[in-house]
Protein backbone atom coordinates (compact mmCIF):
# COMPACT_ATOMS: atom_id res chain seq x y z
CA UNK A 1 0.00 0.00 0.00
CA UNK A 2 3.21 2.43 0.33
CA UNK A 3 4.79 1.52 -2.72
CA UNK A 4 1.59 2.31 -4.37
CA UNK A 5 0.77 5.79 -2.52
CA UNK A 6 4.26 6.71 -3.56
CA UNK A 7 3.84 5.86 -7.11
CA UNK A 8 0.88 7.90 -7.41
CA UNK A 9 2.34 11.18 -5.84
CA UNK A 10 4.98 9.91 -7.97
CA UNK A 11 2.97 10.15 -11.29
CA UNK A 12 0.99 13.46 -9.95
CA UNK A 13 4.66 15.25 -9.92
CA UNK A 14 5.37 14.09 -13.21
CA UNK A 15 2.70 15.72 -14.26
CA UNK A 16 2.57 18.96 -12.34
CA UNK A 17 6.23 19.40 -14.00
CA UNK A 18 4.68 18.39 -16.95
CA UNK A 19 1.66 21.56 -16.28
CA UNK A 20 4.39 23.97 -15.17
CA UNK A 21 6.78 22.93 -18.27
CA UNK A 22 4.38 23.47 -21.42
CA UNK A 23 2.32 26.12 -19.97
CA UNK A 24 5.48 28.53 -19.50
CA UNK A 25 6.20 27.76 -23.29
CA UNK A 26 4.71 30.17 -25.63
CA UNK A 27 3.56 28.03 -28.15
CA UNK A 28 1.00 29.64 -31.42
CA UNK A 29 -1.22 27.36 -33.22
CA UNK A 30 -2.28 27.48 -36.52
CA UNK A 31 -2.73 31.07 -38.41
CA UNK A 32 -2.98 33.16 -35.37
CA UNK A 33 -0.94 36.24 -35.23
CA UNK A 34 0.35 37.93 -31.99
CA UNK A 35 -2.15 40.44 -32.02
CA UNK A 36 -4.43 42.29 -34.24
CA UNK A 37 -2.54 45.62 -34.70
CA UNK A 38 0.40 44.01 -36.92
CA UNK A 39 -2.33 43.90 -39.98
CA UNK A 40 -2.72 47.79 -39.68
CA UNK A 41 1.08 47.99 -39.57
CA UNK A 42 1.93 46.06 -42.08
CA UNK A 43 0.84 46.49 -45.47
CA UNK A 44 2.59 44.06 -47.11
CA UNK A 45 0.38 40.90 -45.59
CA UNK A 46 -2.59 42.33 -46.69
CA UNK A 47 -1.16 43.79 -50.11
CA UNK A 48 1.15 41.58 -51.48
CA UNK A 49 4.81 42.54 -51.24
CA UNK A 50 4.09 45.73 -53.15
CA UNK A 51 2.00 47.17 -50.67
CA UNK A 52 5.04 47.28 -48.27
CA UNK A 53 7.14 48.95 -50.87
CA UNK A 54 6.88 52.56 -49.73
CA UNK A 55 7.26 51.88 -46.07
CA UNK A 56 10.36 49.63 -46.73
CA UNK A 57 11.59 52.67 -49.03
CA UNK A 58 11.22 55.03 -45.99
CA UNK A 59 13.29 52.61 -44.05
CA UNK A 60 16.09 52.37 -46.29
CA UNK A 61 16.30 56.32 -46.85
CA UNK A 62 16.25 56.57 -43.07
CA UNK A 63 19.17 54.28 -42.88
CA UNK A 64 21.21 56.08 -45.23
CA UNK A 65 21.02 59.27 -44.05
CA UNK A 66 21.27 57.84 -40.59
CA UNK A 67 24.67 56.70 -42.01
CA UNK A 68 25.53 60.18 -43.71
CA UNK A 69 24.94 62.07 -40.60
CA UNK A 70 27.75 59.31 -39.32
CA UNK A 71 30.06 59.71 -41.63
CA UNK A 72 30.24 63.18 -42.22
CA UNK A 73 31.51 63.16 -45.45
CA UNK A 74 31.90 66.33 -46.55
CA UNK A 75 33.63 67.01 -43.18
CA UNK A 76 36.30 64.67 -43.36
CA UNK A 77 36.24 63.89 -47.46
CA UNK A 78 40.02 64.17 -47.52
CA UNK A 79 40.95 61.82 -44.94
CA UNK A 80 38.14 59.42 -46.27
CA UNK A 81 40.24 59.83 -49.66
CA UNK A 82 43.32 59.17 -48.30
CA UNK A 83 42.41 55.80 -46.53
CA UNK A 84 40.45 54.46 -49.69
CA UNK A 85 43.99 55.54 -51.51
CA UNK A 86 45.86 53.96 -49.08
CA UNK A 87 43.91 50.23 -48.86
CA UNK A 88 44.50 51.08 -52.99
CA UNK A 89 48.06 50.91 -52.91
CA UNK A 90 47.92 47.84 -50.46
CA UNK A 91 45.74 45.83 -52.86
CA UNK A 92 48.36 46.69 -55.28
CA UNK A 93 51.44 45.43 -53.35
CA UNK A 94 49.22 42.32 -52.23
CA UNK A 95 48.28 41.74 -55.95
CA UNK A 96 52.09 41.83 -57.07
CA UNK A 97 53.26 39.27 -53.59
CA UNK A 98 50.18 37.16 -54.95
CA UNK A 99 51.61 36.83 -58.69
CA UNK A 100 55.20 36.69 -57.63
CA UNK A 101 54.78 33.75 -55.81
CA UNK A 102 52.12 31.57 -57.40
CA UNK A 103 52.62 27.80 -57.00
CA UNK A 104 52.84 26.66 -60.24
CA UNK A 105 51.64 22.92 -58.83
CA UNK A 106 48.28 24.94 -57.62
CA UNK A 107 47.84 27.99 -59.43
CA UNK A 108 43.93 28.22 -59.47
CA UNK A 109 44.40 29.19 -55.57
CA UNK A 110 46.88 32.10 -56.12
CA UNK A 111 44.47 33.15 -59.42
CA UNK A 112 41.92 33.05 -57.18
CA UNK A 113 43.23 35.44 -54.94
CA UNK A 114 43.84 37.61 -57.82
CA UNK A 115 40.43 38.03 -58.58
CA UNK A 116 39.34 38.79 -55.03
CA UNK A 117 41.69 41.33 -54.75
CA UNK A 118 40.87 42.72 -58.06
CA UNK A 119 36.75 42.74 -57.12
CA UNK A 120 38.25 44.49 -53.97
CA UNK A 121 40.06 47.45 -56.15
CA UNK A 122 36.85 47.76 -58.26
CA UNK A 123 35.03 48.20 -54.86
CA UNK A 124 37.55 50.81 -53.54
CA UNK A 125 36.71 52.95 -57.12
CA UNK A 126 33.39 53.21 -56.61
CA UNK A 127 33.80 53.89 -53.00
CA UNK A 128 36.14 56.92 -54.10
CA UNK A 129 33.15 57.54 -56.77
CA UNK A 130 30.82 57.74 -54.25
CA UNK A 131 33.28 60.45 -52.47
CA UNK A 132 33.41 62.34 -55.24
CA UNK A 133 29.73 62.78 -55.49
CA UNK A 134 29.42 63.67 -52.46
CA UNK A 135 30.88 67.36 -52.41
């Protein structure tokens, strides 16, 4: 009669950790949403993708001025100049260690490496294009 009292308070605290367990998990079923003000928010479930166009236009624009105001470009233009003409003549030197010693058992690596760097100098000029604009 002990053994079985035990094994039912037993099997009752299995299942009260069980209760406490799930119901602290914040589970969703089905289509629900988390509440009824994201529809009026959000233009795009109701619209398509489209509809969320203009809002996710705003967003961007806010971004990038966030990002000018940052930067200060026009402020500090030269120095920017400098640094993007500095990291230029580093590709360079990094280009010309890369081709001068190019295992010629694996040269698809060092070729490779090439092209990176080159895709990296293409970035720099229109980073210094975007400078330039700028003024």
């Amino acid at each position: 009669m002990n053994k079985q009292i035990i094994n039912i308070l037993f099997i009752i605290a299995i299942c009260f950790l069980a209760y406490l367990i799930f119901n602290n998990l914040n589970f969703k079923e089905g289509l629900e949403n988390n509440n009824t003000s994201d529809i009026s928010t959000n233009n795009s479930s109701s619209n398509g993708v489209a509809g969320g166009a203009q809002s996710y236009s705003a967003g961007i624009k806010s971004a990038t001025i966030k990002n000018q105001d940052i930067l200060l470009v026009s402020k500090y233009r030269t120095d920017y100049e400098n640094t993007v003409l500095n990291l230029d003549d580093l590709i360079n030197t990094m280009m010309l260690q890369t081709t001068l010693t190019i295992d010629t058992s694996k040269p698809m690596e060092s070729l490779e490496k090439l092209v990176k760097l080159n895709s990296a100098k293409s970035a720099l000029n229109s980073v210094m294009k975007y400078i330039d604009s700028t003024s």
